[in-house]
C-alpha atoms as a PDB file:
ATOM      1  CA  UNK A   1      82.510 104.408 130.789  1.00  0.00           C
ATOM      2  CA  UNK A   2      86.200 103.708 131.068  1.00  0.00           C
ATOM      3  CA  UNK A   3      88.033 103.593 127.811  1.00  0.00           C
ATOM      4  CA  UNK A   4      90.977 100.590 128.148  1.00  0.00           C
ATOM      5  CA  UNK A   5      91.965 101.417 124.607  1.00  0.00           C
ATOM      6  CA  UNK A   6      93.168 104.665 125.305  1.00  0.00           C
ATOM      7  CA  UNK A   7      96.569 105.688 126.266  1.00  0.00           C
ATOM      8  CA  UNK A   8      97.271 105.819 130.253  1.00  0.00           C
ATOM      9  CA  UNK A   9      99.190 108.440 132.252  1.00  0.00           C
ATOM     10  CA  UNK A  10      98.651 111.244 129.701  1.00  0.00           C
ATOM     11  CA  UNK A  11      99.119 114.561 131.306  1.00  0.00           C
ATOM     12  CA  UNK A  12      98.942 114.271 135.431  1.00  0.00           C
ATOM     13  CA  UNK A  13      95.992 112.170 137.087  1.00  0.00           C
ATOM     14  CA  UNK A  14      98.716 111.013 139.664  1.00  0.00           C
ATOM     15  CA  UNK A  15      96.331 108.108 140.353  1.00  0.00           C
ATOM     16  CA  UNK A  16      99.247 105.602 140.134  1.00  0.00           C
ATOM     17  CA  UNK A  17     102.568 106.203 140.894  1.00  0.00           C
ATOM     18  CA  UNK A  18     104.572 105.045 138.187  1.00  0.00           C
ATOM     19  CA  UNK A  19     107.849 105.511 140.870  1.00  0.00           C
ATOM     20  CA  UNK A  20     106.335 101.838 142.583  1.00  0.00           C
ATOM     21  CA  UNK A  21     106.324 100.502 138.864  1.00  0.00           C
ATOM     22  CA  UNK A  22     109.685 101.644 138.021  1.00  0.00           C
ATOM     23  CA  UNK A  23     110.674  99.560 141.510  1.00  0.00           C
ATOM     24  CA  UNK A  24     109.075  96.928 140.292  1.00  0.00           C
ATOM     25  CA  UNK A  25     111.033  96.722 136.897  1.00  0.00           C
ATOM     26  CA  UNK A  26     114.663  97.640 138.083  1.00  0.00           C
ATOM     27  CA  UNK A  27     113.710  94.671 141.072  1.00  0.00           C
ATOM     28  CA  UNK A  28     112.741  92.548 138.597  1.00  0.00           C
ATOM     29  CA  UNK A  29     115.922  92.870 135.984  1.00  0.00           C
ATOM     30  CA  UNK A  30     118.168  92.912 139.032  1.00  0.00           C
ATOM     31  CA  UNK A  31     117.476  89.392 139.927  1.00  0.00           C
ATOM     32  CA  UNK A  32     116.639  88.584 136.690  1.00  0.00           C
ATOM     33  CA  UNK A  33     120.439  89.849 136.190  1.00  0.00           C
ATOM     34  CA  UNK A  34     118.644  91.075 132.684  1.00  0.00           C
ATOM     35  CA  UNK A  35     120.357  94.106 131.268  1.00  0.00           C
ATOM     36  CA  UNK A  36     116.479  95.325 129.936  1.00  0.00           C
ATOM     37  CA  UNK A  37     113.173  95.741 131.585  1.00  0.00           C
ATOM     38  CA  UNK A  38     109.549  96.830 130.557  1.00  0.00           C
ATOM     39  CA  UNK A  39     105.824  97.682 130.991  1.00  0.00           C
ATOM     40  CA  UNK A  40     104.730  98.317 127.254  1.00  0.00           C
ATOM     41  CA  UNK A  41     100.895  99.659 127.006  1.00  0.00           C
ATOM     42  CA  UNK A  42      99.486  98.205 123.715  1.00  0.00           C
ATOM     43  CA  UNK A  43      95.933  99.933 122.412  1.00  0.00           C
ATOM     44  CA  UNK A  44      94.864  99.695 118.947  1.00  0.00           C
ATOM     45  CA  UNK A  45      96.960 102.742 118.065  1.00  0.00           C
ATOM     46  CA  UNK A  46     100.124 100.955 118.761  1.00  0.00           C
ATOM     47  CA  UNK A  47     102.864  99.789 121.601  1.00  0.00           C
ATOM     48  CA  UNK A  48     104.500 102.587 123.887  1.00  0.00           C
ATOM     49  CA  UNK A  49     106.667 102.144 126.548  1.00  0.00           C
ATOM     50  CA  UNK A  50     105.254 103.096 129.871  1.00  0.00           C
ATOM     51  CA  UNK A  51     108.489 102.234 132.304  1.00  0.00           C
ATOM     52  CA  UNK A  52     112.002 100.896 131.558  1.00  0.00           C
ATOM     53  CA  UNK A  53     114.835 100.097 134.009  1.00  0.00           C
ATOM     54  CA  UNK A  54     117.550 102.137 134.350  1.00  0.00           C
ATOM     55  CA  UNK A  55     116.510 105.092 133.088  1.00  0.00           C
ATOM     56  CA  UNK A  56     115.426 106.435 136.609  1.00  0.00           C
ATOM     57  CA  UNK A  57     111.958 106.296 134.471  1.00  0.00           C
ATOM     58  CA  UNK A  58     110.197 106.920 131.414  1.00  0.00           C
ATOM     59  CA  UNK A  59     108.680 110.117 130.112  1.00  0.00           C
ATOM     60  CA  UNK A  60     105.685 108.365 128.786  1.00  0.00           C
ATOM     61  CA  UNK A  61     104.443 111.042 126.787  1.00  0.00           C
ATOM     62  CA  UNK A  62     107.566 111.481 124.584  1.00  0.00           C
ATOM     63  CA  UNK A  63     108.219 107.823 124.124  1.00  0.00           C
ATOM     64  CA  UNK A  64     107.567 106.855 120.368  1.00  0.00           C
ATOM     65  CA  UNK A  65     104.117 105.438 119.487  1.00  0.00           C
ATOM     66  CA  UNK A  66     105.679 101.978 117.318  1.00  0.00           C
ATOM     67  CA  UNK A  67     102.596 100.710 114.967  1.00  0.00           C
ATOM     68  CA  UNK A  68     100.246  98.080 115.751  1.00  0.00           C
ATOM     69  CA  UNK A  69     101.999  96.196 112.404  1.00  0.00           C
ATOM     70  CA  UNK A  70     105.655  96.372 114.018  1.00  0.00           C
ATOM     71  CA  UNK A  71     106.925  92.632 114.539  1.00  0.00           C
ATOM     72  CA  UNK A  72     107.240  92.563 118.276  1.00  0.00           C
ATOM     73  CA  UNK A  73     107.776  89.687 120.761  1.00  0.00           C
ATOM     74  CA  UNK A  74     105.501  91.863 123.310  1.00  0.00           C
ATOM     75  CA  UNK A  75     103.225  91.993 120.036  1.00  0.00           C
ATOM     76  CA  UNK A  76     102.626  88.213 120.079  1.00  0.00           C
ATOM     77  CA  UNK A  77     102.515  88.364 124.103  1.00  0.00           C
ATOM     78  CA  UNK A  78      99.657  90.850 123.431  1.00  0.00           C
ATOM     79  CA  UNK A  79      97.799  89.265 120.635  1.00  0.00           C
ATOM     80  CA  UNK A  80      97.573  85.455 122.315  1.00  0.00           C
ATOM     81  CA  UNK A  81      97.311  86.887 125.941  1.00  0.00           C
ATOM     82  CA  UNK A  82      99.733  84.441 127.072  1.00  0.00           C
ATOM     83  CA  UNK A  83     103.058  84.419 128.601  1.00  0.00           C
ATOM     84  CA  UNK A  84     106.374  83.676 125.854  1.00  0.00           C
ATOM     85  CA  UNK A  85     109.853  82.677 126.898  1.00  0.00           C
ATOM     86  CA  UNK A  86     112.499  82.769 124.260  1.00  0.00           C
ATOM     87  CA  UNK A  87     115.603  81.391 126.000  1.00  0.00           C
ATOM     88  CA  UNK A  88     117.687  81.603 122.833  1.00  0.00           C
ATOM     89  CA  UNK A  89     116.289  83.698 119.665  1.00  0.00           C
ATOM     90  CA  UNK A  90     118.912  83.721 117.691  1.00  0.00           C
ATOM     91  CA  UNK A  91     118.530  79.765 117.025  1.00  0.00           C
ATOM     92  CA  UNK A  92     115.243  79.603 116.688  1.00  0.00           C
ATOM     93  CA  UNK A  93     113.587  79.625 113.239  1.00  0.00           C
ATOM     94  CA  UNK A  94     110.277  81.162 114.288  1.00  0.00           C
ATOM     95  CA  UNK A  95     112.382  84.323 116.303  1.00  0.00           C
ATOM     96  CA  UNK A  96     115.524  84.906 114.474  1.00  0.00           C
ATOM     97  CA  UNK A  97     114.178  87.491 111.879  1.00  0.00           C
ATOM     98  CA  UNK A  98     112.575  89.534 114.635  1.00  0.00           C
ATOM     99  CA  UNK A  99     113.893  93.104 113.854  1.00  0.00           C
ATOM    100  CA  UNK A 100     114.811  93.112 118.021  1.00  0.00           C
ATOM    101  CA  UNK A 101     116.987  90.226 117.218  1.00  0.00           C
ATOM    102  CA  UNK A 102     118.234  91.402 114.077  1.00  0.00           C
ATOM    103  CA  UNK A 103     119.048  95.020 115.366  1.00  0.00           C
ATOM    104  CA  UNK A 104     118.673  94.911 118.634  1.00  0.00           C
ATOM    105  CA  UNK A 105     121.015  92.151 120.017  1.00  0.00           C
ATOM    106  CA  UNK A 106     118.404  90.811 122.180  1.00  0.00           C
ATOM    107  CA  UNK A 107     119.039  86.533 122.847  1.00  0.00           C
ATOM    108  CA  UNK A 108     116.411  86.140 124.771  1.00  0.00           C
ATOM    109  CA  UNK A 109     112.864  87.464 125.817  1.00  0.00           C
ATOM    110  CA  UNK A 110     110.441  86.443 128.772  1.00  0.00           C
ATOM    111  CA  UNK A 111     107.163  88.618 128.265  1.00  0.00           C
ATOM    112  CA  UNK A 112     103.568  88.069 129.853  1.00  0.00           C
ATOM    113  CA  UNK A 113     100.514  90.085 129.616  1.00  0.00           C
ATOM    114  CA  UNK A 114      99.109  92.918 131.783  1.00  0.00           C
ATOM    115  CA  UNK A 115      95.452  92.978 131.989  1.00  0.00           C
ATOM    116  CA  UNK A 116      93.004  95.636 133.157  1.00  0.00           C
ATOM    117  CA  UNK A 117      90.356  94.224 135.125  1.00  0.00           C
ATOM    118  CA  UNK A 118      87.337  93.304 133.023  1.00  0.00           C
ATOM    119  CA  UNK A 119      89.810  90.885 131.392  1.00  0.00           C
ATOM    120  CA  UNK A 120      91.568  93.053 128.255  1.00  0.00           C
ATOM    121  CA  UNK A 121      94.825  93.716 127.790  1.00  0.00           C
ATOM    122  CA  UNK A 122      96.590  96.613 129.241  1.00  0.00           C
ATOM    123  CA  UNK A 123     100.108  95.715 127.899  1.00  0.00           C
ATOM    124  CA  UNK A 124     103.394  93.406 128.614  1.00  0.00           C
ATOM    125  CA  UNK A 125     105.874  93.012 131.694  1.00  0.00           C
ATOM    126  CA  UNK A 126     108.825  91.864 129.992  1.00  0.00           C
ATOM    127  CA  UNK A 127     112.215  91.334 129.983  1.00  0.00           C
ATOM    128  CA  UNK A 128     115.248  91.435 127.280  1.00  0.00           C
ATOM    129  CA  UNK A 129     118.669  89.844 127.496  1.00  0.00           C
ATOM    130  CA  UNK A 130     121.692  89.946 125.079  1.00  0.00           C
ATOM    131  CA  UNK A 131     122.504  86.809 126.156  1.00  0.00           C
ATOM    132  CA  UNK A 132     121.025  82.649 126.338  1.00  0.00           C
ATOM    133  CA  UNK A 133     118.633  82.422 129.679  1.00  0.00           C
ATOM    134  CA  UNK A 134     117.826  79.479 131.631  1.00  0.00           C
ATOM    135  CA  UNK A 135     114.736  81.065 133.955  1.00  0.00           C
ATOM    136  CA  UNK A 136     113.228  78.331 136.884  1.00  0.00           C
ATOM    137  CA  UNK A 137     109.775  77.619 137.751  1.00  0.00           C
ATOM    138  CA  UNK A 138     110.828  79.865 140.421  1.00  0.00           C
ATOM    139  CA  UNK A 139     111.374  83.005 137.925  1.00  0.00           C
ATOM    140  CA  UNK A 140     108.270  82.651 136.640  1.00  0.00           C
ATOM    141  CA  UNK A 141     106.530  82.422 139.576  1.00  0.00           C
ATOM    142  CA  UNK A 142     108.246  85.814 140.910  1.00  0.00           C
ATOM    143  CA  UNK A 143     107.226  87.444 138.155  1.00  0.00           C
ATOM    144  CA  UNK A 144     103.658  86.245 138.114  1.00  0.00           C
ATOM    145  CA  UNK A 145     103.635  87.933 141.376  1.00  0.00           C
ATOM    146  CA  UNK A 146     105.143  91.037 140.399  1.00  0.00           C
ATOM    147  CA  UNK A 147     102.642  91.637 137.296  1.00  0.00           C
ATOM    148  CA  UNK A 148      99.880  90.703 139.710  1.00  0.00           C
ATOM    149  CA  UNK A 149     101.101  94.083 141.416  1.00  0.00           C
ATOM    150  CA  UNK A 150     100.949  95.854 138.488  1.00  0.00           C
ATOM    151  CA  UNK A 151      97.205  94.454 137.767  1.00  0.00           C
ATOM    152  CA  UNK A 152      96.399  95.380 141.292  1.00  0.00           C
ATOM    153  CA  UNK A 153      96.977  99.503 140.662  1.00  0.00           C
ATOM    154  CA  UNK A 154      95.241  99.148 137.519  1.00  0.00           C
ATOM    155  CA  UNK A 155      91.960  97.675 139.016  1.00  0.00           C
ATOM    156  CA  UNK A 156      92.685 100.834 141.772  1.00  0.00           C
ATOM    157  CA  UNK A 157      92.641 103.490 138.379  1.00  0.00           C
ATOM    158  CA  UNK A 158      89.383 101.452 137.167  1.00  0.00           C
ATOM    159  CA  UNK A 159      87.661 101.350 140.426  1.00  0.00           C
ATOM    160  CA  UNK A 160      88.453 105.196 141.026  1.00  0.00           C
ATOM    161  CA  UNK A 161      87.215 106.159 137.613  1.00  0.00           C
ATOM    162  CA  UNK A 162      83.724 103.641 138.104  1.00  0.00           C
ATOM    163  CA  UNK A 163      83.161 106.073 141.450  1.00  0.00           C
ATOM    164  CA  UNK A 164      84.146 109.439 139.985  1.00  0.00           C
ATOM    165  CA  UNK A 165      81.797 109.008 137.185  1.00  0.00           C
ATOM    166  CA  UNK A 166      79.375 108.006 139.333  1.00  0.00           C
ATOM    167  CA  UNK A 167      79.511 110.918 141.506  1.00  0.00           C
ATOM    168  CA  UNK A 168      79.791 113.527 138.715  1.00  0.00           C
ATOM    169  CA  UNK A 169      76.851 111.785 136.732  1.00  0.00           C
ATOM    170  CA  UNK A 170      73.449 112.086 136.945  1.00  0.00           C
ATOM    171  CA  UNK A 171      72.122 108.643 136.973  1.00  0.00           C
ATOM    172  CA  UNK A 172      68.634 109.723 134.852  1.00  0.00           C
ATOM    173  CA  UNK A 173      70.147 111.751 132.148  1.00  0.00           C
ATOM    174  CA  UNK A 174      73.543 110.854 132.216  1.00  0.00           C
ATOM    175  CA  UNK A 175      74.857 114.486 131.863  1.00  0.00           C
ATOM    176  CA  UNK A 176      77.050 116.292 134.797  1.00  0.00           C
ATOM    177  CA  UNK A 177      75.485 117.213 138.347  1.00  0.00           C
ATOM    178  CA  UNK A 178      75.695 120.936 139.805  1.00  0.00           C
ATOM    179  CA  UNK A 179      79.293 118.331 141.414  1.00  0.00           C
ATOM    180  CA  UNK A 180      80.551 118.014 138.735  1.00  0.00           C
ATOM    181  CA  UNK A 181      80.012 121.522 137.073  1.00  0.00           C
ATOM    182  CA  UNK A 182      81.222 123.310 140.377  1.00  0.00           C
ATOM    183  CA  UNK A 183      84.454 121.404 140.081  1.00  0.00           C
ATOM    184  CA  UNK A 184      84.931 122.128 136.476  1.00  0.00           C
ATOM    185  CA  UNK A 185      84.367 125.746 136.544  1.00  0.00           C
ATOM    186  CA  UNK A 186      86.971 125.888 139.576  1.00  0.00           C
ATOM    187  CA  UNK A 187      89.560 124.081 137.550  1.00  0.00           C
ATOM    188  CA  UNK A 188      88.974 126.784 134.292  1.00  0.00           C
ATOM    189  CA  UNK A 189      89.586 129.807 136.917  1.00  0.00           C
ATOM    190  CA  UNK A 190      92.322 128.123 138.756  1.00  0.00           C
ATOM    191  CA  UNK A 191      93.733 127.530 134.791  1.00  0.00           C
ATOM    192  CA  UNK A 192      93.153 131.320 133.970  1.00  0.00           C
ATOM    193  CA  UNK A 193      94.948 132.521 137.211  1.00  0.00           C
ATOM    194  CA  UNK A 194      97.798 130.506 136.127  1.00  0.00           C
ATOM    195  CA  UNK A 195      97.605 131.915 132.622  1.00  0.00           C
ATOM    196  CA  UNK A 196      97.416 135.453 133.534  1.00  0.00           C
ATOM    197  CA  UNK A 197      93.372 135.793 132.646  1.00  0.00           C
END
């Protein structure tokens, strides 16, 4: 069964590419004329940056893990699986103690949730400014569209791990087929060669 609570894109699947996401984010803080962008993964373990703008991408694997208890706006995005738009943080009594606020400089935040596609939540598409925002109708709409993207490769990694289970599963006892074994066995030798064995 496919685990939504564990981290994505650890070592190389290659199933998504997170180049189309990184698009996606430097697009979206370009018109957005937003000096931040990001897809944050949340699973019980914590939050974790998976892309950022700017950067020319995120090493996902060395980005810091930030606790499930750190006061986050993608935090309450996450928890009430709803979109949040802070046009001005700073004077608002329910945001201006946010440590992103405090420390960070960040004015304003527009977040909304990713979802995998049995309905939980993958993470947040989001967006930081330094400064007051006044996003349209129109803004929100784009980036409805935009996450939708984003929801559409991770129904692709769902769907592809559904079939490859399938096919390396026997259906009866549920452990690996002479498939599944033949491929793993390749992969150890093709491992050893690497290593020297």
């Amino acid at each position: 069964m496919f685990e939504t609570d564990k981290w994505a894109f650890t070592g190389i699947d290659g199933q998504i590419s997170l180049h189309k996401w990184q698009k996606i984010i430097d697009l979206i803080t370009g018109l957005f004329s937003a000096p931040s962008g990001y897809i944050v993964q949340v699973t019980s373990k914590g939050y974790r940056v998976v892309i950022r703008s700017n950067e020319g991408g995120s090493n996902f694997e060395t980005n810091p893990i930030l606790p499930p208890q750190t006061p986050l706006f993608c935090k309450h995005v996450a928890e009430n699986n709803n979109i949040l738009y802070v046009n001005d943080a700073c004077n608002n009594e329910q945001w201006k103690t946010m440590p992103e606020v405090i420390e960070g400089g960040v004015q304003s935040y527009l977040g909304l949730p990713i979802h995998w596609p049995e309905g939980d939540v993958f993470g947040t598409l989001c967006l930081k400014d330094t400064k007051q925002t006044r996003y349209t109708d129109e803004y929100f709409e784009l980036i409805e569209q935009l996450r939708d993207l984003i929801e559409d490769d991770l129904a692709l990694v769902y769907s592809y791990e559904q079939m490859r289970e399938i096919a390396m599963l026997d259906s009866l006892t549920a452990i690996y087929n002479r498939r599944a074994l033949n491929l793993l066995a390749q992969q150890k030798l093709n491992l050893a060669l690497r290593l020297g064995f």
